[in-house]
Protein backbone atom coordinates (compact mmCIF):
# COMPACT_ATOMS: atom_id res chain seq x y z
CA UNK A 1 -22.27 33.35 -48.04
CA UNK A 2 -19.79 33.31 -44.93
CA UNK A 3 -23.18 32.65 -42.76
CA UNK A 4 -24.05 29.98 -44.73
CA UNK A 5 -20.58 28.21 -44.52
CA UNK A 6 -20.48 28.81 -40.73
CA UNK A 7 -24.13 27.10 -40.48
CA UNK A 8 -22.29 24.41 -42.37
CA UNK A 9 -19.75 23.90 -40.37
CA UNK A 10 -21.18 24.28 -36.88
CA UNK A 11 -24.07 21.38 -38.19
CA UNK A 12 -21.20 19.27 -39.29
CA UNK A 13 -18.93 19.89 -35.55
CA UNK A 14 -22.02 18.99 -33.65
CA UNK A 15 -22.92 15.96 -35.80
CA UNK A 16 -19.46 14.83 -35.65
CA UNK A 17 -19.61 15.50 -31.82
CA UNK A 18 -22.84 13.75 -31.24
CA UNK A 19 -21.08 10.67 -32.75
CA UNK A 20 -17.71 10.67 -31.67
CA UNK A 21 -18.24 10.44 -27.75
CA UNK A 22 -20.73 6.90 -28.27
CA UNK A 23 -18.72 5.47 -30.50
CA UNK A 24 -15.42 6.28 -28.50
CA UNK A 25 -17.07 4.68 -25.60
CA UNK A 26 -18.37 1.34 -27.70
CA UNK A 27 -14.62 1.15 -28.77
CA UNK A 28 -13.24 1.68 -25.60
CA UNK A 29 -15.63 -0.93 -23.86
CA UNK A 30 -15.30 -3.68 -26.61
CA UNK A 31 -11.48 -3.53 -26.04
CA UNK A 32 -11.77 -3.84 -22.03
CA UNK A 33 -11.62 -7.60 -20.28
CA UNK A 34 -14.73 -8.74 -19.55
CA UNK A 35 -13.58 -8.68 -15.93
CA UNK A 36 -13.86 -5.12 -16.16
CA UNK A 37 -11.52 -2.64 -14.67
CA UNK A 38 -8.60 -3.06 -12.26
CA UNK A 39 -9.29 -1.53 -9.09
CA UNK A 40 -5.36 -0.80 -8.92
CA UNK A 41 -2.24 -2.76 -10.13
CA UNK A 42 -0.33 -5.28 -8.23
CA UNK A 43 3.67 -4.46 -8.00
CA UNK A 44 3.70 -7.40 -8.51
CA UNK A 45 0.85 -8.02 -10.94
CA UNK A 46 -0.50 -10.81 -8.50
CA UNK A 47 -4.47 -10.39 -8.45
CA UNK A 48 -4.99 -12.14 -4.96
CA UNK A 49 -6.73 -9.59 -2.20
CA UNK A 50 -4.58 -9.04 0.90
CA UNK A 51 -6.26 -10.88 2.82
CA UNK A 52 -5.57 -13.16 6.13
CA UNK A 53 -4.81 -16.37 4.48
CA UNK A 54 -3.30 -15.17 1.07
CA UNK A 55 0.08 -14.81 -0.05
CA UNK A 56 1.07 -10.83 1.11
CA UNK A 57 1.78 -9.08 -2.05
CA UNK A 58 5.29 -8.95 -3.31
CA UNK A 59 7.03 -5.27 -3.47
CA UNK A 60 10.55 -3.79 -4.01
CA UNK A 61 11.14 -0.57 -2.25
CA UNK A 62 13.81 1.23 -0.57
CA UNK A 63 14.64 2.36 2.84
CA UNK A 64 15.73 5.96 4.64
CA UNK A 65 19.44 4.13 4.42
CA UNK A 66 19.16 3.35 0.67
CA UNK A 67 19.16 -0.47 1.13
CA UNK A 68 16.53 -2.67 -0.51
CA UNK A 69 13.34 -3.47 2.11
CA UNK A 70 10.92 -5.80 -0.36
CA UNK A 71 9.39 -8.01 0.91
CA UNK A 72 11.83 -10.56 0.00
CA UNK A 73 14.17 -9.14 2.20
CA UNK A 74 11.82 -10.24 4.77
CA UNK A 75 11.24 -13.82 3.76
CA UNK A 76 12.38 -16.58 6.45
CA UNK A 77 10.58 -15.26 9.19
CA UNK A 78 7.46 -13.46 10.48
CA UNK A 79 7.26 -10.08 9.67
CA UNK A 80 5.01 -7.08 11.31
CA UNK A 81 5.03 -4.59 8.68
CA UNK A 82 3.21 -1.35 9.39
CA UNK A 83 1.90 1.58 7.18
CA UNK A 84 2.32 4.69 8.62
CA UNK A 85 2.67 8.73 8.39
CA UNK A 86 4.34 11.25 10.05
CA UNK A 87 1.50 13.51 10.17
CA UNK A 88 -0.80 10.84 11.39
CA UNK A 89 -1.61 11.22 15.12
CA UNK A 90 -2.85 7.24 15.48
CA UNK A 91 0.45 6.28 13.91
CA UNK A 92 2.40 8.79 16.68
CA UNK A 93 0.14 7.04 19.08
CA UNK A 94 1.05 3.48 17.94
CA UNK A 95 4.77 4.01 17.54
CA UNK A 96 5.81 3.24 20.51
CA UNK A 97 4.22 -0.28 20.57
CA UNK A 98 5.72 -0.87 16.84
CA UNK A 99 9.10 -0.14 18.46
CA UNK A 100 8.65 -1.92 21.22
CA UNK A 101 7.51 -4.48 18.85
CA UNK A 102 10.81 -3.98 16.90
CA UNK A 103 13.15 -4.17 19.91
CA UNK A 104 11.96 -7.50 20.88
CA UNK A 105 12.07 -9.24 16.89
CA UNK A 106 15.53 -10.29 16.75
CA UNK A 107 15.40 -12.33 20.30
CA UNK A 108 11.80 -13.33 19.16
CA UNK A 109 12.60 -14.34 15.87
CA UNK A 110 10.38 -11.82 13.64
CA UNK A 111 11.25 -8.57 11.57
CA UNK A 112 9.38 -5.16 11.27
CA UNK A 113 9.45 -3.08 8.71
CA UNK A 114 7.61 0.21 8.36
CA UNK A 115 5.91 1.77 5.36
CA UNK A 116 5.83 5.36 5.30
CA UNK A 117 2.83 6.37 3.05
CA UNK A 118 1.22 9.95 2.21
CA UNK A 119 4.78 11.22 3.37
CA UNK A 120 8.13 12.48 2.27
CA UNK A 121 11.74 11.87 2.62
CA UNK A 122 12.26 14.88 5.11
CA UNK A 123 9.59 14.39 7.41
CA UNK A 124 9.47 10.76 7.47
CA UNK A 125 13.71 10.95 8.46
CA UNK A 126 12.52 13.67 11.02
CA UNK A 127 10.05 11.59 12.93
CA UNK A 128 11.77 8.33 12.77
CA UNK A 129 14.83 10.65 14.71
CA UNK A 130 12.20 12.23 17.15
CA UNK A 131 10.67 8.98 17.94
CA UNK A 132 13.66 6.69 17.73
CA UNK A 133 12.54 4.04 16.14
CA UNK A 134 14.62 0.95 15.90
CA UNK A 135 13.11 -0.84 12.57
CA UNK A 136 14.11 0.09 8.50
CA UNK A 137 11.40 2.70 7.17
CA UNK A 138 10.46 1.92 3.70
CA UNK A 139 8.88 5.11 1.24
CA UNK A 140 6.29 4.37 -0.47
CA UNK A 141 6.65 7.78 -2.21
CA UNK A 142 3.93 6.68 -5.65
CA UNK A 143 1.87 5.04 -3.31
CA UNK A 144 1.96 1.40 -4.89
CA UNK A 145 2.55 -0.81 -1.98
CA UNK A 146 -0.38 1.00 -0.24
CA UNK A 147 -2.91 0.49 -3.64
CA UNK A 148 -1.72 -3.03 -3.44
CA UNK A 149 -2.44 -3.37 0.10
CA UNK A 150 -5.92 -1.64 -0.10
CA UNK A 151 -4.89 0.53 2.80
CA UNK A 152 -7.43 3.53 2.95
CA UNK A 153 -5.47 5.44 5.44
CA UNK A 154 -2.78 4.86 8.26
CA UNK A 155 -2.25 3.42 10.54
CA UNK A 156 -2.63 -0.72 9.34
CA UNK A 157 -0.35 -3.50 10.32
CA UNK A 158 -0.21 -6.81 8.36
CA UNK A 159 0.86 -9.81 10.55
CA UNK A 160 2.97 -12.22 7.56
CA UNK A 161 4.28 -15.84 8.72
CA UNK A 162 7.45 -16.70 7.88
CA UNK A 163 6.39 -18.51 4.43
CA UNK A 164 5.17 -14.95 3.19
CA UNK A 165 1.21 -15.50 4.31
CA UNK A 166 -0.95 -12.55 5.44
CA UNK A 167 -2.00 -14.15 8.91
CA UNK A 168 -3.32 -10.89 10.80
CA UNK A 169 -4.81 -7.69 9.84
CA UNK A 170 -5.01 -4.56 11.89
CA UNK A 171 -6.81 -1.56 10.49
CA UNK A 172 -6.07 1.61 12.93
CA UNK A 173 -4.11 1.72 15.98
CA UNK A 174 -2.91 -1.38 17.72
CA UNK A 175 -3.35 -2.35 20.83
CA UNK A 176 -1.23 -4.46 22.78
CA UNK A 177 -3.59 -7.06 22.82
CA UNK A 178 -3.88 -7.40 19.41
CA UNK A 179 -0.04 -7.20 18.72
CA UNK A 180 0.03 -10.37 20.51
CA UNK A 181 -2.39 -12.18 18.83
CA UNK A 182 -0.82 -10.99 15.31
CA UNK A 183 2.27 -12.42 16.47
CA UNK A 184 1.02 -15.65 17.77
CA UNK A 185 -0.72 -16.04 14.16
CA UNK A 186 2.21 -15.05 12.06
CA UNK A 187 4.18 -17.88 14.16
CA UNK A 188 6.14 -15.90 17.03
CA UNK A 189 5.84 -17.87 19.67
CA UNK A 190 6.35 -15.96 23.16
């Protein structure tokens, strides 16, 4: 008798199995968009790619000294804003350009901000002492502003004009060369 209600039970399990996962699935695709799935969500649920010509993405996050560094902090003039790590040795290589970069904005009439992504509080303080850097660090500690950005991996700087346009993208180190021609796109003349 107890085999018999065990055969009964396991038939009804793996009928009830068979079923479940398809029609789980049909549910589950009859409720999504038709545009299918997000590749990631916007901070600021704007759907726009960051690309040269579009609006750079809006973001609220906070810097090493606890003040606010969104990007509307930013707005009014050109901004270099540059996604980096500590443990990154392009980024180490790059840093002293982006500071160089930084020392220069106020006369020039820009801002830079950093994003430190794939990093935490502690290291990110330790290498902005080591290297001196003279621009506010933002953390990107969940990893939003980099999702929204579609940056892979750091190093990437995004040139932004002074209306809040993407007007240069650099993917990997930067050159001097190329930190020049950001700037003369995102408005700095020099």
């Amino acid at each position: 008798m107890k085999t018999l209600i065990v055969q009964t039970i396991r038939i009804r399990w793996n009928t009830i199995s068979r079923l479940a996962l398809p029609i789980g699935f049909a549910i589950f695709f009859a409720l999504e968009p038709a545009t299918g799935w997000p590749q990631h969500d916007h901070p600021a649920g704007q759907s726009f790619p960051p690309v040269a010509g579009n609006p750079a993405i809006s973001f609220d996050l906070q810097a090493l000294d606890g003040k606010p560094a969104g990007l509307t902090n930013f707005r009014g003039k050109p901004l270099v804003m540059n996604f980096f790590a500590s443990w990154c040795d392009p980024c180490r290589d790059e840093m002293p350009l982006i500071n160089e970069l930084a020392s220069r904005a106020a006369k020039d009439g820009y801002n830079v901000l950093g994003i430190a992504v794939e990093d935490g509080r502690a290291a990110v303080t330790e290498f902005a002492k080591e290297a001196k850097l003279v621009f506010p660090i933002a953390l990107d500690l969940n990893s939003t502003v980099k999702r929204a950005y579609r940056v892979f991996g750091p190093p990437a700087t995004f040139f932004i004009d002074a209306q809040g346009v993407i007007r240069d993208i650099v993917l990997g180190p930067m050159t001097q060369e190329r930190a020049r021609e950001g700037l003369k796109k995102a408005g700095v003349a020099r």
